[in-house]
C-alpha atoms as a PDB file:
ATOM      1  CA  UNK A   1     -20.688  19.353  -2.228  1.00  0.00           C
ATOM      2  CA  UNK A   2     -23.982  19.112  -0.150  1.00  0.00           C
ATOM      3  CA  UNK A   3     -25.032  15.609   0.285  1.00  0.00           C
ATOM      4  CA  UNK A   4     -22.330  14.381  -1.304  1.00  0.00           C
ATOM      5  CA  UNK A   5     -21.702  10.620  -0.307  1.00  0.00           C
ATOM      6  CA  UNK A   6     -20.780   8.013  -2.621  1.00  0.00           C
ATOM      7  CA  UNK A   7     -21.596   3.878  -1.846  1.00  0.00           C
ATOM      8  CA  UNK A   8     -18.569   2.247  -0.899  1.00  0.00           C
ATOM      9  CA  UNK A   9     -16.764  -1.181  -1.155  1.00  0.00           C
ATOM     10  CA  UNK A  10     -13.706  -2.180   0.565  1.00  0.00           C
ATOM     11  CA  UNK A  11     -11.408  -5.198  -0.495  1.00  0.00           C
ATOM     12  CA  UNK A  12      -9.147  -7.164   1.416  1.00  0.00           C
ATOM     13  CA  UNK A  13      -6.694  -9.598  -0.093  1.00  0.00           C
ATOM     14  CA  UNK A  14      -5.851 -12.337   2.623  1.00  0.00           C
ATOM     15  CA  UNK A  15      -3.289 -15.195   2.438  1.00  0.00           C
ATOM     16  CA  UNK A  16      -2.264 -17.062   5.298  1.00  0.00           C
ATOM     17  CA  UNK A  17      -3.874 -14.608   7.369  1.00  0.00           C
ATOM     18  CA  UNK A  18      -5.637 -16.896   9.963  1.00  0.00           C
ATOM     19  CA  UNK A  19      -3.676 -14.945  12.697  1.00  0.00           C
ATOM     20  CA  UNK A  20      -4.465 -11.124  11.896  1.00  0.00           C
ATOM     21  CA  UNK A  21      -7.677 -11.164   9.607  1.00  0.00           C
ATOM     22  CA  UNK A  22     -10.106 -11.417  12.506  1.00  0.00           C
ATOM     23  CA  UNK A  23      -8.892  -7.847  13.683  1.00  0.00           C
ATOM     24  CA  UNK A  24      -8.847  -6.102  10.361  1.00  0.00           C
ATOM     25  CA  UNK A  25     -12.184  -7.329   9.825  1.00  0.00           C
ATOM     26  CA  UNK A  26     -13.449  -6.332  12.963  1.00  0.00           C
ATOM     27  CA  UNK A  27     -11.750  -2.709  12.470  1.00  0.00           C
ATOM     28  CA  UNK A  28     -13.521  -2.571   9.357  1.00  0.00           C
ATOM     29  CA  UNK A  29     -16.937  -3.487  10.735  1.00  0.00           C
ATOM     30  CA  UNK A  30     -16.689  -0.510  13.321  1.00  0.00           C
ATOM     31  CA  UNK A  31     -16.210   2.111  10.513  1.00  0.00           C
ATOM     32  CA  UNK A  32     -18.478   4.809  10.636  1.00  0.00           C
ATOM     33  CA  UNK A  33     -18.354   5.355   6.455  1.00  0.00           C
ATOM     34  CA  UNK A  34     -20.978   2.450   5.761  1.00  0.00           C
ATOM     35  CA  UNK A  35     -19.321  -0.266   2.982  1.00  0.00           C
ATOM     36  CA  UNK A  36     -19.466  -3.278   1.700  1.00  0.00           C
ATOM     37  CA  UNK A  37     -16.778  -5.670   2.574  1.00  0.00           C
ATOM     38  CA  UNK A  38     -14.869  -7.906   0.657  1.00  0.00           C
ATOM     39  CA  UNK A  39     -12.349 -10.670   1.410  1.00  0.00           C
ATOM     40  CA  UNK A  40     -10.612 -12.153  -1.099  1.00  0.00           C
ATOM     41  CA  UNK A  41      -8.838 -15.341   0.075  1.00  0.00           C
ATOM     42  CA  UNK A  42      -5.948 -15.909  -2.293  1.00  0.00           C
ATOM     43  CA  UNK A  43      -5.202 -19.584  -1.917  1.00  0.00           C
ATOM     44  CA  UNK A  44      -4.561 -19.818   1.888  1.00  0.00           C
ATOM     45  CA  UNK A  45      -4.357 -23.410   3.640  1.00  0.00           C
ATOM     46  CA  UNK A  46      -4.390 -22.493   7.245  1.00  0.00           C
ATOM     47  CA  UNK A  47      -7.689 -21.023   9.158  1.00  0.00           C
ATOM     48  CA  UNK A  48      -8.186 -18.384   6.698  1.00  0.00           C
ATOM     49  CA  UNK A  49     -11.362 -19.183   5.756  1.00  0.00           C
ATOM     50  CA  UNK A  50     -12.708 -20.680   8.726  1.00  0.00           C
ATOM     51  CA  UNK A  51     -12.039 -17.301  11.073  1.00  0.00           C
ATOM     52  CA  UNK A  52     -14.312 -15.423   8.895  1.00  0.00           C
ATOM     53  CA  UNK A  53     -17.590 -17.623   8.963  1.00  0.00           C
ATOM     54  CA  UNK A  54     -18.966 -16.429  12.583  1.00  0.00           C
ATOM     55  CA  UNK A  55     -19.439 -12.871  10.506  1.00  0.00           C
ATOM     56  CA  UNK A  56     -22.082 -14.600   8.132  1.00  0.00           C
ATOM     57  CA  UNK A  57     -23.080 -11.924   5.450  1.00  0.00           C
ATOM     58  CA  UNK A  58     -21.512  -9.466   6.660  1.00  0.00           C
ATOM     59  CA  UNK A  59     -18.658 -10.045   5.114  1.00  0.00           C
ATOM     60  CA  UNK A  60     -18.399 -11.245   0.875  1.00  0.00           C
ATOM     61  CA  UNK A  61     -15.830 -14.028   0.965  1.00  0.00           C
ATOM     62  CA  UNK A  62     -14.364 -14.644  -2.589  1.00  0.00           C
ATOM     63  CA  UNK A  63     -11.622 -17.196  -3.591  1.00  0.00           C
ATOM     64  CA  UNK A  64      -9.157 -15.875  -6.578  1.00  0.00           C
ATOM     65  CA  UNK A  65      -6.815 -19.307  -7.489  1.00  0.00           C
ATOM     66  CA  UNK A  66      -3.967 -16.909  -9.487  1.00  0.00           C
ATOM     67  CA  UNK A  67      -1.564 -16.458  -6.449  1.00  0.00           C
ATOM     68  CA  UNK A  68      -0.385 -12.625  -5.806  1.00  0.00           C
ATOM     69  CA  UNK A  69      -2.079  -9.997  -4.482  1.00  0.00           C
ATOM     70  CA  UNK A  70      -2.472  -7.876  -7.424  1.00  0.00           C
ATOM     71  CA  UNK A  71      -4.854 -10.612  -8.522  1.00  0.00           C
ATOM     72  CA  UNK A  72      -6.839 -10.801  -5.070  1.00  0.00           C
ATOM     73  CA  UNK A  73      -7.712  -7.463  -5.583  1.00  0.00           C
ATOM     74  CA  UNK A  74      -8.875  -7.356  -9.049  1.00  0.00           C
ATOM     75  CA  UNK A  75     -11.350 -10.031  -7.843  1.00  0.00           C
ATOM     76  CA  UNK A  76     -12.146  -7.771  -5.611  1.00  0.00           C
ATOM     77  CA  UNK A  77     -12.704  -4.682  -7.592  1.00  0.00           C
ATOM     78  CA  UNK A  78     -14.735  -6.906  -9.670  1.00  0.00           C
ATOM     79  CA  UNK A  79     -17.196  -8.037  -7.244  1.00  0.00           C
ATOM     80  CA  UNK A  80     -17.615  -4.249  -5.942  1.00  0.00           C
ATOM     81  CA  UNK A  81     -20.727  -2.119  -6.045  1.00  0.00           C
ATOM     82  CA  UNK A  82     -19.628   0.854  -4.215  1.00  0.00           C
ATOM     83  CA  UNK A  83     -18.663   3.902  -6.625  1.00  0.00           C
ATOM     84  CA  UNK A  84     -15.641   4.304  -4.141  1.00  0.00           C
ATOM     85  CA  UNK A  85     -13.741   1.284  -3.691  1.00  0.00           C
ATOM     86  CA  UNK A  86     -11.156   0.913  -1.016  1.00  0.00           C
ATOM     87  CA  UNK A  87      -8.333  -1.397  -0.053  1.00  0.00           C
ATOM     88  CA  UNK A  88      -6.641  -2.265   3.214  1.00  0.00           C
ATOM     89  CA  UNK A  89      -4.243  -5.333   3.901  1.00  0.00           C
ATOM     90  CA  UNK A  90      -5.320  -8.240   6.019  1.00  0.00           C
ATOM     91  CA  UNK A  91      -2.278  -7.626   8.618  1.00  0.00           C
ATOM     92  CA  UNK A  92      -3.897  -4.007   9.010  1.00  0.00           C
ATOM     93  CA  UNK A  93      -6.468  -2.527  11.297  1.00  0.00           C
ATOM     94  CA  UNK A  94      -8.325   0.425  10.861  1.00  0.00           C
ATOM     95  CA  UNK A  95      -9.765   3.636  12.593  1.00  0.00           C
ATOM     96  CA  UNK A  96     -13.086   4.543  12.592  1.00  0.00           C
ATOM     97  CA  UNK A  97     -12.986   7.282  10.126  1.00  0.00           C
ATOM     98  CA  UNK A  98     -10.469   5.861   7.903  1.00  0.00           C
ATOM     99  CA  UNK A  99     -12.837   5.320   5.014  1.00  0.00           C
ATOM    100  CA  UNK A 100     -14.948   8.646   5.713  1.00  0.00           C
ATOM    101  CA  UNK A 101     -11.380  10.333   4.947  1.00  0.00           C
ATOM    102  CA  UNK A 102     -10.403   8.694   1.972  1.00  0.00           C
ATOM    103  CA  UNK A 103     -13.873   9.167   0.302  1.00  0.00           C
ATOM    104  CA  UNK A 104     -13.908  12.587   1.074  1.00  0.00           C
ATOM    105  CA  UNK A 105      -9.946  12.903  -0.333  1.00  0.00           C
ATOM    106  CA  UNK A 106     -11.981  11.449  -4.409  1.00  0.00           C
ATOM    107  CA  UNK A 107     -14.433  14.584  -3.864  1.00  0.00           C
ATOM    108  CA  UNK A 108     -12.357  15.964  -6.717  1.00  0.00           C
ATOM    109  CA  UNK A 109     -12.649  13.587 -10.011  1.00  0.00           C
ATOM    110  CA  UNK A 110      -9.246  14.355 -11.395  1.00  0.00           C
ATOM    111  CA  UNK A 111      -8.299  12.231  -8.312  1.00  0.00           C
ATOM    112  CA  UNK A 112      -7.716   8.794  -9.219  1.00  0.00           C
ATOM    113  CA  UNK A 113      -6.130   7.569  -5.579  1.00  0.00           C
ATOM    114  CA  UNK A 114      -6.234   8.815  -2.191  1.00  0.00           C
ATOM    115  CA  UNK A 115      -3.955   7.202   0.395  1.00  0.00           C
ATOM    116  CA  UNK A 116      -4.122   7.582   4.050  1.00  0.00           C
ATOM    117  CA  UNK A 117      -1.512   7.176   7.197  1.00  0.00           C
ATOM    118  CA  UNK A 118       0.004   4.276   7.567  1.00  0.00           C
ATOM    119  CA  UNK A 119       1.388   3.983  11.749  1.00  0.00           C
ATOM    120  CA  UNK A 120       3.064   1.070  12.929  1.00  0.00           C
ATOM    121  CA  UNK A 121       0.388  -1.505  15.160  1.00  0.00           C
ATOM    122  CA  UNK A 122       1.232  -0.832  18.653  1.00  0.00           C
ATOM    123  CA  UNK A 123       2.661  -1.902  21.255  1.00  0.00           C
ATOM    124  CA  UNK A 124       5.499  -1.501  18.771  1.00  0.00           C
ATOM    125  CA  UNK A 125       9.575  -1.905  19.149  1.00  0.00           C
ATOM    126  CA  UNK A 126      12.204   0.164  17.468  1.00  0.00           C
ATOM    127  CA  UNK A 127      12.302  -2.156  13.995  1.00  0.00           C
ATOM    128  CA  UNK A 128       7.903  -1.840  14.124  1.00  0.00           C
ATOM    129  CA  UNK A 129       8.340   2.040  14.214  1.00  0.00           C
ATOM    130  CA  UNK A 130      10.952   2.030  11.808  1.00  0.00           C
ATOM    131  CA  UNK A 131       8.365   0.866   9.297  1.00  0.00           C
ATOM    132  CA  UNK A 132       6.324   3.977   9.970  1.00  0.00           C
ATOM    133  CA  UNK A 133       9.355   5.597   7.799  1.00  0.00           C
ATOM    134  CA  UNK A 134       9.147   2.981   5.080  1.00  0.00           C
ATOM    135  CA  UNK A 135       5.437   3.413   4.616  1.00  0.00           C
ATOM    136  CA  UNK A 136       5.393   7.200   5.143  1.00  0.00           C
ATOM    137  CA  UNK A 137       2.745   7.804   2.501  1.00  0.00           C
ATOM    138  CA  UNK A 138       2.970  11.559   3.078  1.00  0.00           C
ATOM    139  CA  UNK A 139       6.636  11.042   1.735  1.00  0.00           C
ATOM    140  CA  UNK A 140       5.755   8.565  -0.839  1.00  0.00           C
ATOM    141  CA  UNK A 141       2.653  10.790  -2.239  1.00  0.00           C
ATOM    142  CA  UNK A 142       3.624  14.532  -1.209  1.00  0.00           C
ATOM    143  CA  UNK A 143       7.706  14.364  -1.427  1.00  0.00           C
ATOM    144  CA  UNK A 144       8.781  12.309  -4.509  1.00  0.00           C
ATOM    145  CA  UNK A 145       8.180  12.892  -8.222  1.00  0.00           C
ATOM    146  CA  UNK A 146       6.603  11.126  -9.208  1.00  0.00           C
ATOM    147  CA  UNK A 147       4.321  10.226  -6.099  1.00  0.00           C
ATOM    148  CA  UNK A 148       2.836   6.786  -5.442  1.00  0.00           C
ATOM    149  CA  UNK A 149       0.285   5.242  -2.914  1.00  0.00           C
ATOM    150  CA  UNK A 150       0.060   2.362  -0.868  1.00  0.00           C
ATOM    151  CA  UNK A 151      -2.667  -0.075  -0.737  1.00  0.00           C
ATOM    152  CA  UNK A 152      -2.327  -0.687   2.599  1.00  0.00           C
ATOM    153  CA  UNK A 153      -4.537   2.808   2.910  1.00  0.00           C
ATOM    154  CA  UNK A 154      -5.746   2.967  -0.812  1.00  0.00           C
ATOM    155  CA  UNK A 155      -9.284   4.239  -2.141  1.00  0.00           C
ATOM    156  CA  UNK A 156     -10.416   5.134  -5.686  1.00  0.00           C
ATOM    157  CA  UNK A 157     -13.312   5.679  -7.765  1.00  0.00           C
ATOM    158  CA  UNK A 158     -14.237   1.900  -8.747  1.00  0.00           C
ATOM    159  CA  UNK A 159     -14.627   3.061 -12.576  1.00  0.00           C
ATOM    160  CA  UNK A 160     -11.230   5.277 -12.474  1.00  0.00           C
ATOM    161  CA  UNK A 161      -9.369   1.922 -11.737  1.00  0.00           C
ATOM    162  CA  UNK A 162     -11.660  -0.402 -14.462  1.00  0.00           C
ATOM    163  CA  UNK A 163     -10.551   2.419 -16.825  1.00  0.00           C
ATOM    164  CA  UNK A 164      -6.992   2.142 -15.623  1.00  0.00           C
ATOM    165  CA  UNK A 165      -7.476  -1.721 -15.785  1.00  0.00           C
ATOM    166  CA  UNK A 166      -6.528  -2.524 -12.070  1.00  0.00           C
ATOM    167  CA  UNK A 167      -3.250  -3.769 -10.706  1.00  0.00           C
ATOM    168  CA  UNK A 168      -0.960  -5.575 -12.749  1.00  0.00           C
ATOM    169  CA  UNK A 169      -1.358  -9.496 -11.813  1.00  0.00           C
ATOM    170  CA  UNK A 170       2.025 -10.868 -13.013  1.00  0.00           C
ATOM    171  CA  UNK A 171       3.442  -8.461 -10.542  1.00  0.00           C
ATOM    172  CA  UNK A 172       3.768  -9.820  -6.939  1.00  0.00           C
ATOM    173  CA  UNK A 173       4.813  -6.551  -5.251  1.00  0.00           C
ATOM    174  CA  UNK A 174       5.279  -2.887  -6.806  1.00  0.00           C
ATOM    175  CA  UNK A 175       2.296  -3.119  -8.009  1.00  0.00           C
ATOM    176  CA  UNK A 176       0.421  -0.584  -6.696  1.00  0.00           C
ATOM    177  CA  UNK A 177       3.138   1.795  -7.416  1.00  0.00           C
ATOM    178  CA  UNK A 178       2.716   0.696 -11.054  1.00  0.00           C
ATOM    179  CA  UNK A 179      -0.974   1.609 -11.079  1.00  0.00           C
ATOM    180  CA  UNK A 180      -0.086   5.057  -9.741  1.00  0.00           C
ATOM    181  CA  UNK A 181       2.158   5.551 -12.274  1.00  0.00           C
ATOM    182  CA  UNK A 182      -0.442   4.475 -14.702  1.00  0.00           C
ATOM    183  CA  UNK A 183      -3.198   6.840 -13.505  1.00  0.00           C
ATOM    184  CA  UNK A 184      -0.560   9.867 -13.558  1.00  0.00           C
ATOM    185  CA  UNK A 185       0.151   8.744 -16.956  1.00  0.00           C
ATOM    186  CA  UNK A 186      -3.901   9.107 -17.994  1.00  0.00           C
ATOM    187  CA  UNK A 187      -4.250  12.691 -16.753  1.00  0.00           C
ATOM    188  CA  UNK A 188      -5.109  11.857 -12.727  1.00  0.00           C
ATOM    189  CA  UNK A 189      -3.912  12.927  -9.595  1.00  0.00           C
ATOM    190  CA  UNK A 190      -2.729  11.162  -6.232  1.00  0.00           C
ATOM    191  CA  UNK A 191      -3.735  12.809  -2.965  1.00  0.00           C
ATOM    192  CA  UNK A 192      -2.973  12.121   0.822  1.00  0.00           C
ATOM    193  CA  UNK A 193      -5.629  11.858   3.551  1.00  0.00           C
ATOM    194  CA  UNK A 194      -4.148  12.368   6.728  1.00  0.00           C
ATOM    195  CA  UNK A 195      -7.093  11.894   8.725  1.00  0.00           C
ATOM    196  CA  UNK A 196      -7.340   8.625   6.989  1.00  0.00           C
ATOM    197  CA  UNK A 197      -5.100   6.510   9.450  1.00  0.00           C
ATOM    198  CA  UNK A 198      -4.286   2.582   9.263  1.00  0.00           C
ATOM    199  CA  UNK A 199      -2.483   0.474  11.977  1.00  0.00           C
ATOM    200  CA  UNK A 200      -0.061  -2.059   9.814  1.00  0.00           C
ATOM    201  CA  UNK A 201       2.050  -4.943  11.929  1.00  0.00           C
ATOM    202  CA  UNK A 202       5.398  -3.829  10.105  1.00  0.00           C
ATOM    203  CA  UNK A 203       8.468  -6.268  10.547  1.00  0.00           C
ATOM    204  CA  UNK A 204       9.599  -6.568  14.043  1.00  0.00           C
ATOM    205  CA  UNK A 205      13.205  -8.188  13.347  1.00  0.00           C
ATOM    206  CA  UNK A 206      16.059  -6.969  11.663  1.00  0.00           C
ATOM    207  CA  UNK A 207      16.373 -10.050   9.205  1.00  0.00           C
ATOM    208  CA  UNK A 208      13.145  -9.631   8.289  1.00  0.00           C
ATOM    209  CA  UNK A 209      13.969  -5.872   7.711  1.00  0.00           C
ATOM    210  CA  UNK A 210      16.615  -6.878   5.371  1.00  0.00           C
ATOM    211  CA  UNK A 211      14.477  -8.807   3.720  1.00  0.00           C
ATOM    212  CA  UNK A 212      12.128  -6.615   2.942  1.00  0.00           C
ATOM    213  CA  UNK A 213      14.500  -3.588   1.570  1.00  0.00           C
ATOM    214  CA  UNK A 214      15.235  -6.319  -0.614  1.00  0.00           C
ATOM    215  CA  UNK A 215      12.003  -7.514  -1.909  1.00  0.00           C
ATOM    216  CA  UNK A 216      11.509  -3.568  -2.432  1.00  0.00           C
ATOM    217  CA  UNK A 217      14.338  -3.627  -4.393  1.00  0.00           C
ATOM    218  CA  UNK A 218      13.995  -6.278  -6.230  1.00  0.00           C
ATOM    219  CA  UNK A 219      10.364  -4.938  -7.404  1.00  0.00           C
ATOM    220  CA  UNK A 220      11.816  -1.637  -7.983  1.00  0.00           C
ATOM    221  CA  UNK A 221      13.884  -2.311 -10.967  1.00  0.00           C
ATOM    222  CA  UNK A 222      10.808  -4.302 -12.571  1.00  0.00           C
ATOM    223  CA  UNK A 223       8.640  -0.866 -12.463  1.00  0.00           C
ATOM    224  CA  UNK A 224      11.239   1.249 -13.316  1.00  0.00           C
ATOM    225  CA  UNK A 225      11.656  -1.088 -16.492  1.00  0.00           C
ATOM    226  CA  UNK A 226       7.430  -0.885 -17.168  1.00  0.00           C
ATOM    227  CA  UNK A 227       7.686   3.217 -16.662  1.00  0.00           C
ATOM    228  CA  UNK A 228      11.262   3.942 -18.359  1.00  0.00           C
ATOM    229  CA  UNK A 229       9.986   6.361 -20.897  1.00  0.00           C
ATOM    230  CA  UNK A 230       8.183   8.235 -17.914  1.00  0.00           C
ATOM    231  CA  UNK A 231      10.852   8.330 -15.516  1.00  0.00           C
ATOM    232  CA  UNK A 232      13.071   8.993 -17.987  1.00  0.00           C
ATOM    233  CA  UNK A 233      13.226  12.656 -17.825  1.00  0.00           C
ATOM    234  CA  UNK A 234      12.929  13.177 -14.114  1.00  0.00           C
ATOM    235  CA  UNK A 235      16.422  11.238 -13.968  1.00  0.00           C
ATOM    236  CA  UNK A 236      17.979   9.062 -10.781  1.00  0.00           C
ATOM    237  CA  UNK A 237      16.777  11.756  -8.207  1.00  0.00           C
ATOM    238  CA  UNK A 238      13.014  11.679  -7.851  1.00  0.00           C
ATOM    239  CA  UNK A 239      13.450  12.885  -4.693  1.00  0.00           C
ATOM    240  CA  UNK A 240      11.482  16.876  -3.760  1.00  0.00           C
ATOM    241  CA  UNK A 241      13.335  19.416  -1.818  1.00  0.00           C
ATOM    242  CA  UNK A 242      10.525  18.662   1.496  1.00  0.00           C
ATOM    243  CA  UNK A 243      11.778  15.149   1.169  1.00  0.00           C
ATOM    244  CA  UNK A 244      15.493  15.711   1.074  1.00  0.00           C
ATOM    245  CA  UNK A 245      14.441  18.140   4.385  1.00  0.00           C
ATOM    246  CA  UNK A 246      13.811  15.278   6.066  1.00  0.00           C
ATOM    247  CA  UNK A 247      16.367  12.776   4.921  1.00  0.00           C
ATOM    248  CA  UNK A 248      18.865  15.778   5.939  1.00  0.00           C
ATOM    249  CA  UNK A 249      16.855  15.804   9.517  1.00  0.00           C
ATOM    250  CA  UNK A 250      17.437  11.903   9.829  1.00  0.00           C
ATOM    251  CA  UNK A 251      21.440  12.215   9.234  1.00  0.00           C
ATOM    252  CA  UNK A 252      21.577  15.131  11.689  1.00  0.00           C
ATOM    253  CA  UNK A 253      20.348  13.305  14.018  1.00  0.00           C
ATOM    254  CA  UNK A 254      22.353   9.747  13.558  1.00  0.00           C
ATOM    255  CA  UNK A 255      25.420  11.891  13.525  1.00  0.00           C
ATOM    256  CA  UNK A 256      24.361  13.619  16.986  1.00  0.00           C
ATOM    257  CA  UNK A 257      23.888  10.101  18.119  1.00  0.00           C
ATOM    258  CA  UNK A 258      20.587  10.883  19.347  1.00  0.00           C
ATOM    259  CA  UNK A 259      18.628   8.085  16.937  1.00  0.00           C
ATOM    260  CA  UNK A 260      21.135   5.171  16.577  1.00  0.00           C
ATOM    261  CA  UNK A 261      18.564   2.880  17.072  1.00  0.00           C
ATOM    262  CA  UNK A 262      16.952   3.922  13.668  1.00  0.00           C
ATOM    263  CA  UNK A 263      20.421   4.559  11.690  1.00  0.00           C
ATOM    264  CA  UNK A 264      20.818   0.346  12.468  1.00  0.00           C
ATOM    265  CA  UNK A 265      17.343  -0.456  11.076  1.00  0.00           C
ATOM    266  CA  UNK A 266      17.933   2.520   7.697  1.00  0.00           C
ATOM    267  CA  UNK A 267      21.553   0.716   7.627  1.00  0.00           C
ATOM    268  CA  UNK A 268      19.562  -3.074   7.271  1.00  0.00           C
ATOM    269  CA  UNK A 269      17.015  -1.734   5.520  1.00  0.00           C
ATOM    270  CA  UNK A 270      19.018   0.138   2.230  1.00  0.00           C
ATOM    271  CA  UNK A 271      21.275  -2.771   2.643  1.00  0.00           C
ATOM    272  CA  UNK A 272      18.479  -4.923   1.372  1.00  0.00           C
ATOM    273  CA  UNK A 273      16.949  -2.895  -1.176  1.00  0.00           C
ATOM    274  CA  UNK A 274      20.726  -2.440  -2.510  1.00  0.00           C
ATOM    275  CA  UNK A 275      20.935  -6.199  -2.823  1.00  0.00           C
ATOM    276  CA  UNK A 276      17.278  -6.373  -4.609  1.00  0.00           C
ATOM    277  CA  UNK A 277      18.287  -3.866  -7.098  1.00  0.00           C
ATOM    278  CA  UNK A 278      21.180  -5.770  -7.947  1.00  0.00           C
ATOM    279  CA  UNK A 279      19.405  -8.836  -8.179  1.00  0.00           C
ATOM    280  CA  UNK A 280      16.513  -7.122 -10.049  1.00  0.00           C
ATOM    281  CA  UNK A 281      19.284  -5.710 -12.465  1.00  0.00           C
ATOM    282  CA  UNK A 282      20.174  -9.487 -13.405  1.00  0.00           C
ATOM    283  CA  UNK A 283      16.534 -10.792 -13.306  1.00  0.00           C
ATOM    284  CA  UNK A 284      14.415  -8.865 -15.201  1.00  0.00           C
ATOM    285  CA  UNK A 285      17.369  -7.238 -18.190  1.00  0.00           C
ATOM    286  CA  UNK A 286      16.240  -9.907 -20.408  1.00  0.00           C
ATOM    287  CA  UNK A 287      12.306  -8.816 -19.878  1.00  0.00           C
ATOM    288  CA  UNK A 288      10.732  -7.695 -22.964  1.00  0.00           C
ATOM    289  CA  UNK A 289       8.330  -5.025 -21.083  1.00  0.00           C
END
């Protein structure tokens, strides 16, 4: 579409984030896509707030008391003007033409989200790169039915996701693949930008890997419960025929021995999310959702 460029907004939830939000926003600032940019501090009591004053008004700092991220960025969407609004994480950086690649991903309006790469922050060890895998949003958006997209490289029309009523604040994680499920639910589709490319410091121990299989687990069961009569028919395998390529790939090579590195950190990592699904199961059964 000749001369086809939308305004832009892009909103960054931040708590505790005195250590890595002076990168992202930095990353952000270099973008060739001009937007406006939002922080949204989310209750933080370290330097949060104080590491983003030298960027005067550059940078729209808002304050959203209701803890959880979901929140944070419905403050956000809120306080956008842009037509496009996108989201990034505050322990991300960017590239240049990360925005210019998600905009031009909503050029169709039956798209409700585009999501970009998501690459491990280098220098990165074995655990940091196995995190490319978790957050393989070609995977999550191209290879399972039915897709989802992570905010960490999220953008959307800003009135698609008023319509859709933004992210779910009573949940603390899942909840952007909630709001994808919503928007396949109202007629939209999910796209991925490839050229769109995000630089996310993913866990760099193996308890912490654990952990967070669990905490993916745990969330899991909660969405499944919100979207039962949608995921209903598609059964327990949601998984496409490119995506079960590629999980065949990985066990070729763990039983050639030539990855064993990453068969430990898939080994930690399903551990956890087995243990937050069982947890989840107990949690949430009573939930009238």
């Amino acid at each position: 579409m000749t001369g086809w460029r939308p305004t832009a907004s892009v909103v960054v939830p931040a708590y505790q984030a005195e250590r890595t939000i002076d990168a992202c926003v930095g990353s952000l600032l270099d973008l060739t896509y001009p937007a406006e940019l939002i922080v949204v501090d989310n209750g933080s009591s370290d330097g949060t707030t104080a590491a983003l004053r030298h960027y005067g008004d550059r940078v729209e700092l808002l304050h959203e008391p209701r803890r959880g991220p979901a929140a944070a960025r419905n403050a956000g969407l809120q306080a956008a003007s842009g037509d496009v609004v996108a989201f990034t994480d505050a322990d991300c950086e960017v590239e240049p033409d990360w925005l210019a690649g998600l905009v031009a991903a909503l050029e169709d309006p039956r798209v409700a989200i585009a999501g970009g790469r998501i690459l491990a922050r280098p220098p990165a060890n074995e655990i940091e790169r196995f995190g490319e895998w978790i957050h393989d949003h070609q995977v999550a958006i191209e290879g399972f039915e039915p897709p989802y997209a992570i905010t960490m490289s999220w953008a959307s029309w800003r009135d698609t996701l008023r319509e859709l009523g933004g992210f779910a604040p009573d949940l603390r994680r899942g909840e952007d693949v909630d709001l994808s499920y919503r928007a396949l639910q109202a007629g939209y589709s999910v796209v991925f930008a490839p050229e769109a490319v995000v630089y996310h410091r993913n866990e760099a121990s193996l308890p912490g890997l654990f952990r967070e299989g669990f905490l993916h687990g745990l969330a899991s069961v909660e969405v499944r419960m919100r979207h039962e009569a949608f995921l209903r028919p598609l059964g327990d395998s949601r998984v496409s025929g490119r995506a079960y390529a590629e999980i065949g790939r990985r066990l070729v090579d763990w039983a050639r021995g030539r990855d064993a590195a990453r068969a430990r950190c898939d080994a930690v990592f399903n551990s956890g999310k087995k243990a937050g699904k069982l947890a989840g199961s107990v949690r949430f059964r009573h939930l009238d959702l």
